[in-house]
Protein backbone atom coordinates (compact mmCIF):
# COMPACT_ATOMS: atom_id res chain seq x y z
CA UNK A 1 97.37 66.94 58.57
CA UNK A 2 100.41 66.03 56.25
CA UNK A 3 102.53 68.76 54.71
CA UNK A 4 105.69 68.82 52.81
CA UNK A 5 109.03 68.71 54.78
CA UNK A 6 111.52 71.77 54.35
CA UNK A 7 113.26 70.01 51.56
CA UNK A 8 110.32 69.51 49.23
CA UNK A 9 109.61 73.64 50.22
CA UNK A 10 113.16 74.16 48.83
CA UNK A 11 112.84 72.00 45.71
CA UNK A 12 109.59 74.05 44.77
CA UNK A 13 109.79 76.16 41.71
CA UNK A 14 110.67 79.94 42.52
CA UNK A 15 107.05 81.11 41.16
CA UNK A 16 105.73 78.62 44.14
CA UNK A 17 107.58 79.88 46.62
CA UNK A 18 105.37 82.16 48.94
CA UNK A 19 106.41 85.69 48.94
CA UNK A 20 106.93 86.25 52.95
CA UNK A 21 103.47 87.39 52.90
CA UNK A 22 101.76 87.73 56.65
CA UNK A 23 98.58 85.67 56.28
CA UNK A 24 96.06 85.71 59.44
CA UNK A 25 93.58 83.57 59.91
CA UNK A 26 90.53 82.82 62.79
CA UNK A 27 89.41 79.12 62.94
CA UNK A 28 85.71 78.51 64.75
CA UNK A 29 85.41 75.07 65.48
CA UNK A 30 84.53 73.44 62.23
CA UNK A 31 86.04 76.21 59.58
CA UNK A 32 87.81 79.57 58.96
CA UNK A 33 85.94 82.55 60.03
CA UNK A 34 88.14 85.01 58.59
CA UNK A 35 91.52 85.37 56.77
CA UNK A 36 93.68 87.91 55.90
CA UNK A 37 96.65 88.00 53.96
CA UNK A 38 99.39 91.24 54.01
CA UNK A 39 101.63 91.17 51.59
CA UNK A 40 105.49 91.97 52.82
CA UNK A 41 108.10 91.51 49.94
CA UNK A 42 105.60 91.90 46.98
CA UNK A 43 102.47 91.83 45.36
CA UNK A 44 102.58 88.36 44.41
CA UNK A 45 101.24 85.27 46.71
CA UNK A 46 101.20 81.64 47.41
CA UNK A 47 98.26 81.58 49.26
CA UNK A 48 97.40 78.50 48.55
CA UNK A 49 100.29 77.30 49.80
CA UNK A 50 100.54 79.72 52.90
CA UNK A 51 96.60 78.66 53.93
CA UNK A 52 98.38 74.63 53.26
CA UNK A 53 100.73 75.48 55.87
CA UNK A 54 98.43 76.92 58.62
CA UNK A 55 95.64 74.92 58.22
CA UNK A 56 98.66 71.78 58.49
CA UNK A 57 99.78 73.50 62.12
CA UNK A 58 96.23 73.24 63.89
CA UNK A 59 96.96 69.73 64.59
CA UNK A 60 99.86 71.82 66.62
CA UNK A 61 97.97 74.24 67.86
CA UNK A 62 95.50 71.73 69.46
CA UNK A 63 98.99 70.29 71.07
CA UNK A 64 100.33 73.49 72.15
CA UNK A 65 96.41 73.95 74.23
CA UNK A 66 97.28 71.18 76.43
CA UNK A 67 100.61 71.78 77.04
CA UNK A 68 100.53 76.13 77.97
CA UNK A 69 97.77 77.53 80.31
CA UNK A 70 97.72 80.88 78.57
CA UNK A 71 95.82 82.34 75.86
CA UNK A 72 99.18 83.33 73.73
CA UNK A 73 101.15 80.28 72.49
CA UNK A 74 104.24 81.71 70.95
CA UNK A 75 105.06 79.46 67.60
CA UNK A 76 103.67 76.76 67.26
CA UNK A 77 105.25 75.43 63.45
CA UNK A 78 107.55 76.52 60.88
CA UNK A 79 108.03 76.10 57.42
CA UNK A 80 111.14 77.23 55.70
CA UNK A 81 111.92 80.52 56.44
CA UNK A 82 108.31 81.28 57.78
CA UNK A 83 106.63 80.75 61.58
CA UNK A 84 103.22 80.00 62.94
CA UNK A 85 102.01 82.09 65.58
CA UNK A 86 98.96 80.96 67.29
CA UNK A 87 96.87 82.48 69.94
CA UNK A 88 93.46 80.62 71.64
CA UNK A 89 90.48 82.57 73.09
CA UNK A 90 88.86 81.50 76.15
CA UNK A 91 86.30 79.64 73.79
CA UNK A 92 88.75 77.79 71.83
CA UNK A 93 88.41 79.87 69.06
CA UNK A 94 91.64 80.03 67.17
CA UNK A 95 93.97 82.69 65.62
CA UNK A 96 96.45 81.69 63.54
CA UNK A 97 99.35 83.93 61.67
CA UNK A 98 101.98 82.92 59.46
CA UNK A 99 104.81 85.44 59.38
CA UNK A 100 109.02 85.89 58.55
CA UNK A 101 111.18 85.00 61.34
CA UNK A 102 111.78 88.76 62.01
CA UNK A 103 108.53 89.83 63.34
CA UNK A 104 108.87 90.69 66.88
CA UNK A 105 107.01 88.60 69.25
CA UNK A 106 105.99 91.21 71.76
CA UNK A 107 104.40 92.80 68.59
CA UNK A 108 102.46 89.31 67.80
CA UNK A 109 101.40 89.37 71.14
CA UNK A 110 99.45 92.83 70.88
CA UNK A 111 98.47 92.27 68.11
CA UNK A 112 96.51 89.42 68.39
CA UNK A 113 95.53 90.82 71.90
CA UNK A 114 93.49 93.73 69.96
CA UNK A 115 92.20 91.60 67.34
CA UNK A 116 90.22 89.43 70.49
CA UNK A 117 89.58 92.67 71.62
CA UNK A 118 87.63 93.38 67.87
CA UNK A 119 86.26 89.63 68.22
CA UNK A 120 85.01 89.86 71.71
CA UNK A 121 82.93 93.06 70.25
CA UNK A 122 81.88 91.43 67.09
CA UNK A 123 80.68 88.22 68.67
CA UNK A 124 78.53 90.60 71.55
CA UNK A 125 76.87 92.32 68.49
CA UNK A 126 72.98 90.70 68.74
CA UNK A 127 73.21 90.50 64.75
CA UNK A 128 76.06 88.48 64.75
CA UNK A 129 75.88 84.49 64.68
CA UNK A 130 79.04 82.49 66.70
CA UNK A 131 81.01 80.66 64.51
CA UNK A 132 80.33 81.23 61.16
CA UNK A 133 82.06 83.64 58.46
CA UNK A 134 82.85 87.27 59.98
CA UNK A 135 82.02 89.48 56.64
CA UNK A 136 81.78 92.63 58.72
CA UNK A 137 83.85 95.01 56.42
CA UNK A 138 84.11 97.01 59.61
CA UNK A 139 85.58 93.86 61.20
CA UNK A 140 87.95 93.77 58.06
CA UNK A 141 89.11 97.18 57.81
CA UNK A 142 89.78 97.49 61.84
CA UNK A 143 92.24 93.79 61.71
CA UNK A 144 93.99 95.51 58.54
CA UNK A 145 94.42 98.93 60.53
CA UNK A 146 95.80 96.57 63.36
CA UNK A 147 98.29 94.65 61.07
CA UNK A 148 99.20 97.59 59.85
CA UNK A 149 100.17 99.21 63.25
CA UNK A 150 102.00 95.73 64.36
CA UNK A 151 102.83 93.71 61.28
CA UNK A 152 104.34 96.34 59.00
């Protein structure tokens, strides 16, 4: 994947430049299963440009799983002032979040911890098909409670 360097992301016009909003995403292994994006400075959003950058790091991500043996793999990109956390399930199944520099890694830890914890329930559920778009509102609303508790 090719993204812009740090200069270009400094060059952009102000109403580009992404808001510090906390975006999550899952990755199966051929698309997104779910996304989530928490605003943090305003209401406003790049996400366009935030889902640019973390679709750009699983390239890295994909790196990073040879390299570490565990499941959490601390950051794995940045982008200006923003980071890419990624985490990998035990069937490559991938969680991506794109966050400020400030968030506390022992809090990205847990909270991706819980939200395989909400995965490892959904994908049990008999009504559920692996790897394809999680639009469980219950799903939803339990990741957002989640964020909330860790992110905020």
């Amino acid at each position: 994947h090719r993204r812009p360097n740090d200069e270009a992301f400094a060059q952009l016009p102000h109403r580009l430049i992404p808001v510090l909003a906390t975006m999550f995403l899952i990755v199966g292994r051929s698309e997104p299963l779910y996304e989530l994006e928490i605003p943090t400075v305003s209401t406003a959003s790049a996400g366009s440009l935030d889902q640019f950058v973390l679709h750009s790091a699983l390239d890295l991500v994909e790196t990073a799983m040879q390299q570490h043996t565990g499941l959490f793999l601390r950051t794995v990109d940045s982008f200006g002032d923003l980071l890419v956390s990624a985490y990998v399930t035990p069937t490559h199944v991938k969680f991506l979040l794109l966050h400020e520099r400030s968030r506390s890694e022992d809090a990205i830890r847990s909270f991706f911890g819980d939200v395989q914890e909400l995965y490892v329930k959904l994908a049990m559920n008999p009504f559920c098909v692996y790897d394809t778009p999680i639009v469980s509102k219950g799903f939803d609303d339990r990741v957002r409670l989640l964020a909330s508790k860790y992110l905020a």
